[in-house]
N, C-alpha and C. Protein backbone atom coordinates (compact mmCIF):
# COMPACT_ATOMS: atom_id res chain seq x y z
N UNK A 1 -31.47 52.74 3.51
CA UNK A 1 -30.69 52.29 4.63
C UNK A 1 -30.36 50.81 4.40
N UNK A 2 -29.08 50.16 4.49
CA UNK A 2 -28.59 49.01 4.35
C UNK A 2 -28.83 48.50 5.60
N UNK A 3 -29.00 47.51 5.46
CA UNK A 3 -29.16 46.22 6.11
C UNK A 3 -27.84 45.27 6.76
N UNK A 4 -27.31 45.51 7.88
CA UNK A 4 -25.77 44.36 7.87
C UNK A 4 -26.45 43.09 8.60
N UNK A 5 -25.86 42.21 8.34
CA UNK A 5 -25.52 40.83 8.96
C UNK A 5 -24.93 40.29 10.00
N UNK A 6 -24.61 40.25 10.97
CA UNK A 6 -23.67 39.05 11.50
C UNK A 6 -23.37 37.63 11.48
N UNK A 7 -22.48 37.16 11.54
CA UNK A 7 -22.19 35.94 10.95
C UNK A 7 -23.73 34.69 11.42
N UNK A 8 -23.84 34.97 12.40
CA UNK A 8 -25.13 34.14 12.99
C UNK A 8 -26.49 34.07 11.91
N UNK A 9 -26.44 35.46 11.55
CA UNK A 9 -27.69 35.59 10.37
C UNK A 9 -27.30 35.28 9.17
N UNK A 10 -26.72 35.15 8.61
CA UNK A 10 -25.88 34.70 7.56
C UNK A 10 -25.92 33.59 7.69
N UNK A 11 -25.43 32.43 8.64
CA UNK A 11 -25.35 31.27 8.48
C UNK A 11 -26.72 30.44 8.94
N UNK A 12 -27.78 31.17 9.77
CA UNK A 12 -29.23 30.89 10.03
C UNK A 12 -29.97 31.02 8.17
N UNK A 13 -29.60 31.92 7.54
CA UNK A 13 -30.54 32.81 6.21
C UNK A 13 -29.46 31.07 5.37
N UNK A 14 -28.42 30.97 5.42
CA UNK A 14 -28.04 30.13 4.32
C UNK A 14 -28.84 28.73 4.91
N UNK A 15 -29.05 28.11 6.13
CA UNK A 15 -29.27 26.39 6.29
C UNK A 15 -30.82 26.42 6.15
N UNK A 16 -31.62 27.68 6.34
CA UNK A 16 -32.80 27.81 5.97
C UNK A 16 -33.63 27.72 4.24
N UNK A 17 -32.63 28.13 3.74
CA UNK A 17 -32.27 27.82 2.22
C UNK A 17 -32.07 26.65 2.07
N UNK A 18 -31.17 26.02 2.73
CA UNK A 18 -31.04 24.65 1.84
C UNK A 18 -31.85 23.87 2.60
N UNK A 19 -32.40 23.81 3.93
CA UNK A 19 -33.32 23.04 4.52
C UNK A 19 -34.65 22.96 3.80
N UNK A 20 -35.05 23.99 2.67
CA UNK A 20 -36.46 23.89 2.65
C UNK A 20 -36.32 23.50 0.97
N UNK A 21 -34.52 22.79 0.54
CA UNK A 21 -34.44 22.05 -0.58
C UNK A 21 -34.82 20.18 -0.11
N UNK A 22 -35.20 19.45 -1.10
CA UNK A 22 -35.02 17.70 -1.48
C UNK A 22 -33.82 17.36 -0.93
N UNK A 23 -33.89 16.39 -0.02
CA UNK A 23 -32.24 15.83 0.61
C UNK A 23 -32.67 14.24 0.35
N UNK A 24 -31.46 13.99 0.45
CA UNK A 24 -31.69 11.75 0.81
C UNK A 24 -31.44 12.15 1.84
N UNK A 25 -31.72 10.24 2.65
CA UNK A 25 -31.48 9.88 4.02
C UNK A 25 -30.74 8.89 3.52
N UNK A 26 -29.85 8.50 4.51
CA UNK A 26 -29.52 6.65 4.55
C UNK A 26 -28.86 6.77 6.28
N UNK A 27 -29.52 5.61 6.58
CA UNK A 27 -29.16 5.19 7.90
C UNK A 27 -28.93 6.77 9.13
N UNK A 28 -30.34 7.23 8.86
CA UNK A 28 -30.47 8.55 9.75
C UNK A 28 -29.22 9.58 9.51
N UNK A 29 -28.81 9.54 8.51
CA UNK A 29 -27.94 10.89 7.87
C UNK A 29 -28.35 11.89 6.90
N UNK A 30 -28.36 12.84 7.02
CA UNK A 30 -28.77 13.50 5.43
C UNK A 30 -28.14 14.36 4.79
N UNK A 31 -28.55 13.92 3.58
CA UNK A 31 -27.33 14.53 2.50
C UNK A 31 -28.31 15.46 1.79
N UNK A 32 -27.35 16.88 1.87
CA UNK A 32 -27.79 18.12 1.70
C UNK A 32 -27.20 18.45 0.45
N UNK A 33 -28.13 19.31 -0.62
CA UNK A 33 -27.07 19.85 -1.84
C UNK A 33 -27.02 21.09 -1.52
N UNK A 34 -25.74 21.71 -2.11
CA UNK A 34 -25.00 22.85 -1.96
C UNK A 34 -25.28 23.60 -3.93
N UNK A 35 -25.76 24.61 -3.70
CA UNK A 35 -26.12 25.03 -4.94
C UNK A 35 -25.34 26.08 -5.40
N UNK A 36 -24.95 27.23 -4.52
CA UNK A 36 -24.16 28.04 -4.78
C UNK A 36 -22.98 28.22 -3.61
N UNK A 37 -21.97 28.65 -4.62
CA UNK A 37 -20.44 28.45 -4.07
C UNK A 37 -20.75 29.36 -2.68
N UNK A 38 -21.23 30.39 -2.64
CA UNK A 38 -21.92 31.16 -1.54
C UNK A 38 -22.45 30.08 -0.03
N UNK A 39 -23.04 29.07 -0.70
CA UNK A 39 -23.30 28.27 0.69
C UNK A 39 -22.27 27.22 1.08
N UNK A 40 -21.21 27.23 0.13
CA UNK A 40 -20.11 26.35 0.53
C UNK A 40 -19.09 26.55 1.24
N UNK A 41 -19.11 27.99 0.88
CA UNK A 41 -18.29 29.08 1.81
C UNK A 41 -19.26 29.07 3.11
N UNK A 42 -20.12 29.33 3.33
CA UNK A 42 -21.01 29.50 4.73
C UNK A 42 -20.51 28.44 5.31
N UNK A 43 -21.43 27.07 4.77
CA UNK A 43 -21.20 25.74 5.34
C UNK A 43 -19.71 25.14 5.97
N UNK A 44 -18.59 25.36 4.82
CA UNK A 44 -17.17 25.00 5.19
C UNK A 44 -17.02 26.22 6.62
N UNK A 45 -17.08 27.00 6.36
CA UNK A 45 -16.91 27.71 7.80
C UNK A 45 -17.50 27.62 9.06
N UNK A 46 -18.80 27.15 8.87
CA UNK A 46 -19.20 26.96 10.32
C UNK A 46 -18.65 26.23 11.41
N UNK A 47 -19.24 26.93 12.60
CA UNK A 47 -18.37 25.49 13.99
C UNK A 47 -18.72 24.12 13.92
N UNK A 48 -17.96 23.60 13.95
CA UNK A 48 -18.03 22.28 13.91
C UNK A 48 -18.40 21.18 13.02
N UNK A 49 -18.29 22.24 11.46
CA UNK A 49 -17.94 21.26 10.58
C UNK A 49 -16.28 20.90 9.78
N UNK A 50 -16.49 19.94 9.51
CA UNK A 50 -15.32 19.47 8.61
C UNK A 50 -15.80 18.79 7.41
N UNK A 51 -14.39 19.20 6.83
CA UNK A 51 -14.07 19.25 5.13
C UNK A 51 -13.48 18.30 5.07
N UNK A 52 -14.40 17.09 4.42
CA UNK A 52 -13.63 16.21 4.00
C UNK A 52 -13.30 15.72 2.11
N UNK A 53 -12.44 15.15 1.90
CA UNK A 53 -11.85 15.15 0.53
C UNK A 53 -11.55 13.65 -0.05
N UNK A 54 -12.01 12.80 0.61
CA UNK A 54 -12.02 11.24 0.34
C UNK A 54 -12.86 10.53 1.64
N UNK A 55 -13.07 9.31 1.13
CA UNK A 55 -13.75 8.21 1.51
C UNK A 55 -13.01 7.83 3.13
N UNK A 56 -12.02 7.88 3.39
CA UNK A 56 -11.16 7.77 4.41
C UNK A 56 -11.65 8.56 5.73
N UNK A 57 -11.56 9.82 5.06
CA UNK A 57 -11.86 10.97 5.62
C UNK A 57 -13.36 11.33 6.18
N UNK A 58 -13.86 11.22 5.00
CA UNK A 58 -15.48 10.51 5.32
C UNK A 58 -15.79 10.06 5.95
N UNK A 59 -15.29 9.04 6.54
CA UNK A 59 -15.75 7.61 7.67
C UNK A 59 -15.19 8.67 8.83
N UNK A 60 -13.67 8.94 8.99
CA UNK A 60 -13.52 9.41 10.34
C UNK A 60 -13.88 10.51 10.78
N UNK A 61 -14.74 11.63 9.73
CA UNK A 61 -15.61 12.47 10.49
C UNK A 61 -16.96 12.06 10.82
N UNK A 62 -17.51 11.07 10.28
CA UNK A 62 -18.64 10.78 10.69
C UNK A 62 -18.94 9.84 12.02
N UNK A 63 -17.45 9.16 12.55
CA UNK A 63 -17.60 8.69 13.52
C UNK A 63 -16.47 9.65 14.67
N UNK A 64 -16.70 10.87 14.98
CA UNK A 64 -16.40 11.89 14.88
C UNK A 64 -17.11 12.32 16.08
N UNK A 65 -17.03 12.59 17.28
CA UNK A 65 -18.33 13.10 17.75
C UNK A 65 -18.10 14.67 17.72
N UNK A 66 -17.26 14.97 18.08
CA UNK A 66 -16.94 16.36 17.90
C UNK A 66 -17.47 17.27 16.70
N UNK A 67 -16.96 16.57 15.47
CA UNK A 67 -17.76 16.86 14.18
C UNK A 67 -19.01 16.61 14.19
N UNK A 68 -19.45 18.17 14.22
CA UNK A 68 -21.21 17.92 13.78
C UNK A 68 -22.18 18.40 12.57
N UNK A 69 -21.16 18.64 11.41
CA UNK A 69 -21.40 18.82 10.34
C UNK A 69 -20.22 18.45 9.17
N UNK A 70 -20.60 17.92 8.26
CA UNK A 70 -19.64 17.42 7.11
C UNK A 70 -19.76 17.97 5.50
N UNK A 71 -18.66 18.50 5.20
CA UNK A 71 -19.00 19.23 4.03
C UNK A 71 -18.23 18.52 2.87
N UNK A 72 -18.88 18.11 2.19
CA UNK A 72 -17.48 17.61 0.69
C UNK A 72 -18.06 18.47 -0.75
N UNK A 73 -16.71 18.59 -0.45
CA UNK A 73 -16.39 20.29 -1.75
C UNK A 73 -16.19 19.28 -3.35
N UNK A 74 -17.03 20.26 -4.19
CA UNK A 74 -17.60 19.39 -5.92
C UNK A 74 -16.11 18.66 -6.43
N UNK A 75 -14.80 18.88 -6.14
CA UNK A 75 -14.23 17.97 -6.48
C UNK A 75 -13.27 17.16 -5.65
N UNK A 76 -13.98 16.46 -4.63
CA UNK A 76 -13.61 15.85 -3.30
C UNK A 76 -13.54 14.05 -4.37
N UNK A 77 -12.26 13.36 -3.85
CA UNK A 77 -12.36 11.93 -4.75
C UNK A 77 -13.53 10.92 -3.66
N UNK A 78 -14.81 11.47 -3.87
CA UNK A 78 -15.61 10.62 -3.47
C UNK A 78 -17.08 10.57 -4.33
N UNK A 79 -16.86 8.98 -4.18
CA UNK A 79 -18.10 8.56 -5.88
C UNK A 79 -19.42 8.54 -4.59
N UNK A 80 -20.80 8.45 -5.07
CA UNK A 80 -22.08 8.14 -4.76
C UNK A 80 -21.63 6.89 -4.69
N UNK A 81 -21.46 6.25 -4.56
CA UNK A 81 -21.57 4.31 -4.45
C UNK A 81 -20.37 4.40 -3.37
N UNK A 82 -19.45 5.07 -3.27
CA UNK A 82 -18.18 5.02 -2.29
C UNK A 82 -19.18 5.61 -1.68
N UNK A 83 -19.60 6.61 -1.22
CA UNK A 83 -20.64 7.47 -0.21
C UNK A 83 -21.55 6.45 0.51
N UNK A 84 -22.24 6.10 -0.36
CA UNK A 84 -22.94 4.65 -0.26
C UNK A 84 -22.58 3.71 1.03
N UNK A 85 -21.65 3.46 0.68
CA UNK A 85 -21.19 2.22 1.72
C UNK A 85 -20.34 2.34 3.04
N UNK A 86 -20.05 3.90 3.08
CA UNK A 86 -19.96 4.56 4.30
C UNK A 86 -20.58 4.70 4.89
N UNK A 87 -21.44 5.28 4.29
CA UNK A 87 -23.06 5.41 5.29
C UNK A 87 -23.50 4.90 5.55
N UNK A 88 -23.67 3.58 5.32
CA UNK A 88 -24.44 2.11 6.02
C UNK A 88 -23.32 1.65 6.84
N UNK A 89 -22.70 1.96 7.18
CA UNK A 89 -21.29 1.62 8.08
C UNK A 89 -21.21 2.79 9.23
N UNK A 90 -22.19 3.68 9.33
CA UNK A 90 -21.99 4.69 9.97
C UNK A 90 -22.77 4.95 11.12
N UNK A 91 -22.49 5.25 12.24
CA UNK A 91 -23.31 4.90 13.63
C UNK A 91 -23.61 6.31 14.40
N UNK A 92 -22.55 7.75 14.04
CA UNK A 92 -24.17 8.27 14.17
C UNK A 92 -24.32 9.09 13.35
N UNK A 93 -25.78 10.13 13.57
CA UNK A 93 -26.45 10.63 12.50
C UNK A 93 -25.80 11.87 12.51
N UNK A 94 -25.15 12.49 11.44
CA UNK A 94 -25.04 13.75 11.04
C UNK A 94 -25.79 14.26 9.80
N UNK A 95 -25.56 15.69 9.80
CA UNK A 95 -25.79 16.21 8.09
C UNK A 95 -24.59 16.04 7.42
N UNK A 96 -24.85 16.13 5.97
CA UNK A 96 -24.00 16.05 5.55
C UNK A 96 -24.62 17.26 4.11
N UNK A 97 -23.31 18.47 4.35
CA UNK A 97 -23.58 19.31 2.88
C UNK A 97 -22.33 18.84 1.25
N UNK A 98 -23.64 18.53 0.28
CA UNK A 98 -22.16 18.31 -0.64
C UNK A 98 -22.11 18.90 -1.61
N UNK A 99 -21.19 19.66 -2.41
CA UNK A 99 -21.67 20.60 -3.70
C UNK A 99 -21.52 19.71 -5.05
N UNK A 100 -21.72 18.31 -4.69
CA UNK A 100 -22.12 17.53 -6.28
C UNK A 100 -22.74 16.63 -6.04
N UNK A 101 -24.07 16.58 -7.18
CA UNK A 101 -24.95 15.72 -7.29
C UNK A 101 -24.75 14.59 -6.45
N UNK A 102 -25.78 14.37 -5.90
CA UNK A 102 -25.38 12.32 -4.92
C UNK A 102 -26.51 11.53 -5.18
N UNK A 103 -26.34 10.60 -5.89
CA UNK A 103 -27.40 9.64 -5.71
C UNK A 103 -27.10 8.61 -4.88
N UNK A 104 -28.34 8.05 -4.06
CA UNK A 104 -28.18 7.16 -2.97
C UNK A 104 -28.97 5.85 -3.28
């Protein structure tokens, strides 16, 4: 007998996965890695996140209140050192999921 899903369990079974991965902090944010394209798809879909694709974009979802999750997809034009200096510029705390390496 198969087993179905609804979207709720699906997206509970994927943040439980990456919650019980290594994240950074900076200035009460945390940056989450995205390991398989499977949780990027979850993550980009959920309510109330946004996809952002530059440094620009970056800043104005994070000061965002509406946005309560931030996703940047592995080839988004944003460096770790550009990431960097957003985030110390950033007032409040979200997650943040990203599918490429970040050092902080």
């Amino acid at each position: 007998m198969s087993e179905t899903f609804n979207k709720d369990d699906i997206e509970s079974i994927t943040l439980q996965a990456i919650f019980l991965r290594p994240y950074q902090e900076m200035n009460g944010i945390r940056v989450y890695p995205l390991e398989k394209e499977s949780e990027e798809v979850v993550i980009k879909n959920m309510e109330g996140c946004q996809e952002v694709n530059d440094l620009t974009s970056l800043s104005e979802a994070l000061a965002d209140p509406d946005v309560k999750k931030v996703y940047i997809p592995k080839f988004a034009s944003i460096t770790s050192k550009g990431m960097k200096g957003v985030l110390a510029r950033a007032s409040l705390t979200k997650n943040i999921y990203c599918a490429f390496k970040v050092v902080l």
